[in-house]
Protein backbone atom coordinates (compact mmCIF):
# COMPACT_ATOMS: atom_id res chain seq x y z
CA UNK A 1 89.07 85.67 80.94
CA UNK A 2 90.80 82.46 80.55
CA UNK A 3 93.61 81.36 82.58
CA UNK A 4 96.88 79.95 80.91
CA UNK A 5 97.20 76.20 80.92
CA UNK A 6 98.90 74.87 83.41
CA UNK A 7 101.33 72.95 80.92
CA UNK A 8 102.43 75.95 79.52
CA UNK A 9 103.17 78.04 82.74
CA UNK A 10 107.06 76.73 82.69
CA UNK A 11 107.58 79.44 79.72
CA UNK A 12 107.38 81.88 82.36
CA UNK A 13 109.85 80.64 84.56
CA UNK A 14 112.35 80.34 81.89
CA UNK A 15 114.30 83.24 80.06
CA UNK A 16 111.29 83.18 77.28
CA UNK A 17 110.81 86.33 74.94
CA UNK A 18 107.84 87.45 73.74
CA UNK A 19 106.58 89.58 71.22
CA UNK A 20 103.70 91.78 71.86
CA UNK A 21 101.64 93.49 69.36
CA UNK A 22 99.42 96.76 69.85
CA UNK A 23 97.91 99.19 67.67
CA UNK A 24 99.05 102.54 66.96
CA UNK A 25 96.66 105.94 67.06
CA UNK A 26 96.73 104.50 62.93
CA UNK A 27 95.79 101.23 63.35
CA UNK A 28 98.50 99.63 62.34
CA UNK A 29 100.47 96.80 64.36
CA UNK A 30 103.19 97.20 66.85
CA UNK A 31 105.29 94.34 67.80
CA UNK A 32 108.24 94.54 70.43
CA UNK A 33 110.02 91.81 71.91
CA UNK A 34 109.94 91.69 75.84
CA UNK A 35 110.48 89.97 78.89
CA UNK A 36 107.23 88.01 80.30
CA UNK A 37 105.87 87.25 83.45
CA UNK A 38 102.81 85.84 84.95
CA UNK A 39 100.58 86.53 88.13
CA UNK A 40 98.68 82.91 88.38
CA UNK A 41 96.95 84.21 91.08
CA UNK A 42 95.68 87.29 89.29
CA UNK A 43 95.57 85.31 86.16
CA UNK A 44 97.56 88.26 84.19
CA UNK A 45 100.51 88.33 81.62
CA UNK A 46 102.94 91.13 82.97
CA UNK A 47 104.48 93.03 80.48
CA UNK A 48 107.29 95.71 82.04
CA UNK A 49 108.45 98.45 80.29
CA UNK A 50 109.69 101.97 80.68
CA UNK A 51 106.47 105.55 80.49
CA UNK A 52 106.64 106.60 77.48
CA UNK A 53 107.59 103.73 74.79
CA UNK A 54 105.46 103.05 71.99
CA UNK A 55 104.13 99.92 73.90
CA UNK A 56 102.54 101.99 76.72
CA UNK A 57 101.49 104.59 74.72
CA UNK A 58 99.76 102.45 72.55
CA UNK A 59 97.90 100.34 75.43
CA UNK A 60 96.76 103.32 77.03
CA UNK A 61 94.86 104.41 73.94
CA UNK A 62 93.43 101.17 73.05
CA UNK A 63 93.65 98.34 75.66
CA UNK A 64 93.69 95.26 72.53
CA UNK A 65 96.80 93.21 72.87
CA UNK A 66 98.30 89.83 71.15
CA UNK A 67 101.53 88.10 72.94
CA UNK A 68 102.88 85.36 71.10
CA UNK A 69 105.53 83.47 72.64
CA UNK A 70 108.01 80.00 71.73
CA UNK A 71 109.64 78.39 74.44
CA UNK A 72 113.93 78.25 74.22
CA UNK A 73 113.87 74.63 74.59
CA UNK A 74 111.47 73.84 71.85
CA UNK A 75 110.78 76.37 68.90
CA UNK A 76 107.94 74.30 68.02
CA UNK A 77 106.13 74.60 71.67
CA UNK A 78 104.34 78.02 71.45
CA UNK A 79 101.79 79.90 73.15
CA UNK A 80 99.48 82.75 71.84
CA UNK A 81 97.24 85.22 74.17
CA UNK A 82 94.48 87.51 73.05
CA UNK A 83 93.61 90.12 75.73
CA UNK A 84 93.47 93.18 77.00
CA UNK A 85 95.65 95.09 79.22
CA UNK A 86 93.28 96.27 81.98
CA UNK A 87 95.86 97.92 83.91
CA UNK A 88 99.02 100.16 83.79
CA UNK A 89 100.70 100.64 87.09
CA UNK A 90 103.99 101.79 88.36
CA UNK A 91 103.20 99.64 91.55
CA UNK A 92 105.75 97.13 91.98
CA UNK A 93 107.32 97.99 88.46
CA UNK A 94 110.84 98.83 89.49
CA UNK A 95 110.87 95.56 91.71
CA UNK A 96 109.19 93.86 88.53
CA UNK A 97 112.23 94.92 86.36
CA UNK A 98 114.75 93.61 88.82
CA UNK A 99 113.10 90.34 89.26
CA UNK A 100 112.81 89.95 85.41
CA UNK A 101 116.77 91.18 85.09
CA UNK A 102 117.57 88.36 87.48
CA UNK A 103 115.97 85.55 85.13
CA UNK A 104 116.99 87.07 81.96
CA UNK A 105 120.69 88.63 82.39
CA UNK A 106 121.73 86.42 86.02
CA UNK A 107 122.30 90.12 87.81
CA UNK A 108 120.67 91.13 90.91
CA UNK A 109 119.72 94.60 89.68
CA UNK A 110 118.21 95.85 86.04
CA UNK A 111 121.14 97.41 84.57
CA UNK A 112 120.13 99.89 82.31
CA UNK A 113 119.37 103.77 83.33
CA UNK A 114 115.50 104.29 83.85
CA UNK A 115 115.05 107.68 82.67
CA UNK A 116 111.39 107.94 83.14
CA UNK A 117 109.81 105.58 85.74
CA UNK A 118 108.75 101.55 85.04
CA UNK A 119 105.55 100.57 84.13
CA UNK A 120 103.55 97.01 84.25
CA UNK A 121 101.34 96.34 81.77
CA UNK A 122 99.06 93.35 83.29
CA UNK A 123 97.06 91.78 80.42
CA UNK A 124 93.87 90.03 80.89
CA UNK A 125 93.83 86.66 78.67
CA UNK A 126 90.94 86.49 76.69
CA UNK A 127 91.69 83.60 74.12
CA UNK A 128 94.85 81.41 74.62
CA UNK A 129 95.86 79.94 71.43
């Protein structure tokens, strides 16, 4: 596990999109843009997202994960993780959402109709490029 610089920890505090890529049952590569977070003290990206998308499905069949990531202010500041996404909870994931909804859309409450239940994705970093 390695632990994201601390230079770089400001993209999570900011209204940064990411693009994470798993594998389908196929092997081939899915990528989806998404909100990101980060537990310092866990060390783990948090990825949120909804039972049932592609995403989830695809992490709970093979755990391999790459999150790239480019800073609003600066499109040439970027930061890559390798991991793997040792854990897929609903704990916390409907507070997660609202959290996230409050740095990226400036509302107190995730707008959009859940129609399955939330889901965190927290990925272990394994290489930080």
């Amino acid at each position: 596990m390695v632990p994201i610089p601390t230079e770089y920890r400001d993209l999570f505090e900011k209204a940064t999109f990411a693009h994470v890529g798993t594998l389908t049952d196929d092997g081939f590569p899915h990528i989806t843009p998404v909100w990101i977070d980060y537990d310092a003290e866990a060390e783990r990206l948090l990825v949120n997202t909804e039972r049932g998308r592609q995403k989830e499905r695809n992490a709970r069949a093979n755990p391999a994960v790459g999150v790239s990531m480019t800073d609003p202010d600066d499109s040439y500041r970027f930061l890559s993780v390798i991991g793997e996404v040792d854990e897929l909870t609903t704990a916390g994931a409907r507070a997660h959402i609202d959290e996230l909804a409050r740095r990226y859309m400036d509302v107190e409450e995730y707008p959009n109709p859940i129609e399955t239940e939330r889901v965190l994705l927290r990925i272990r970093p394994d290489r930080v490029l």
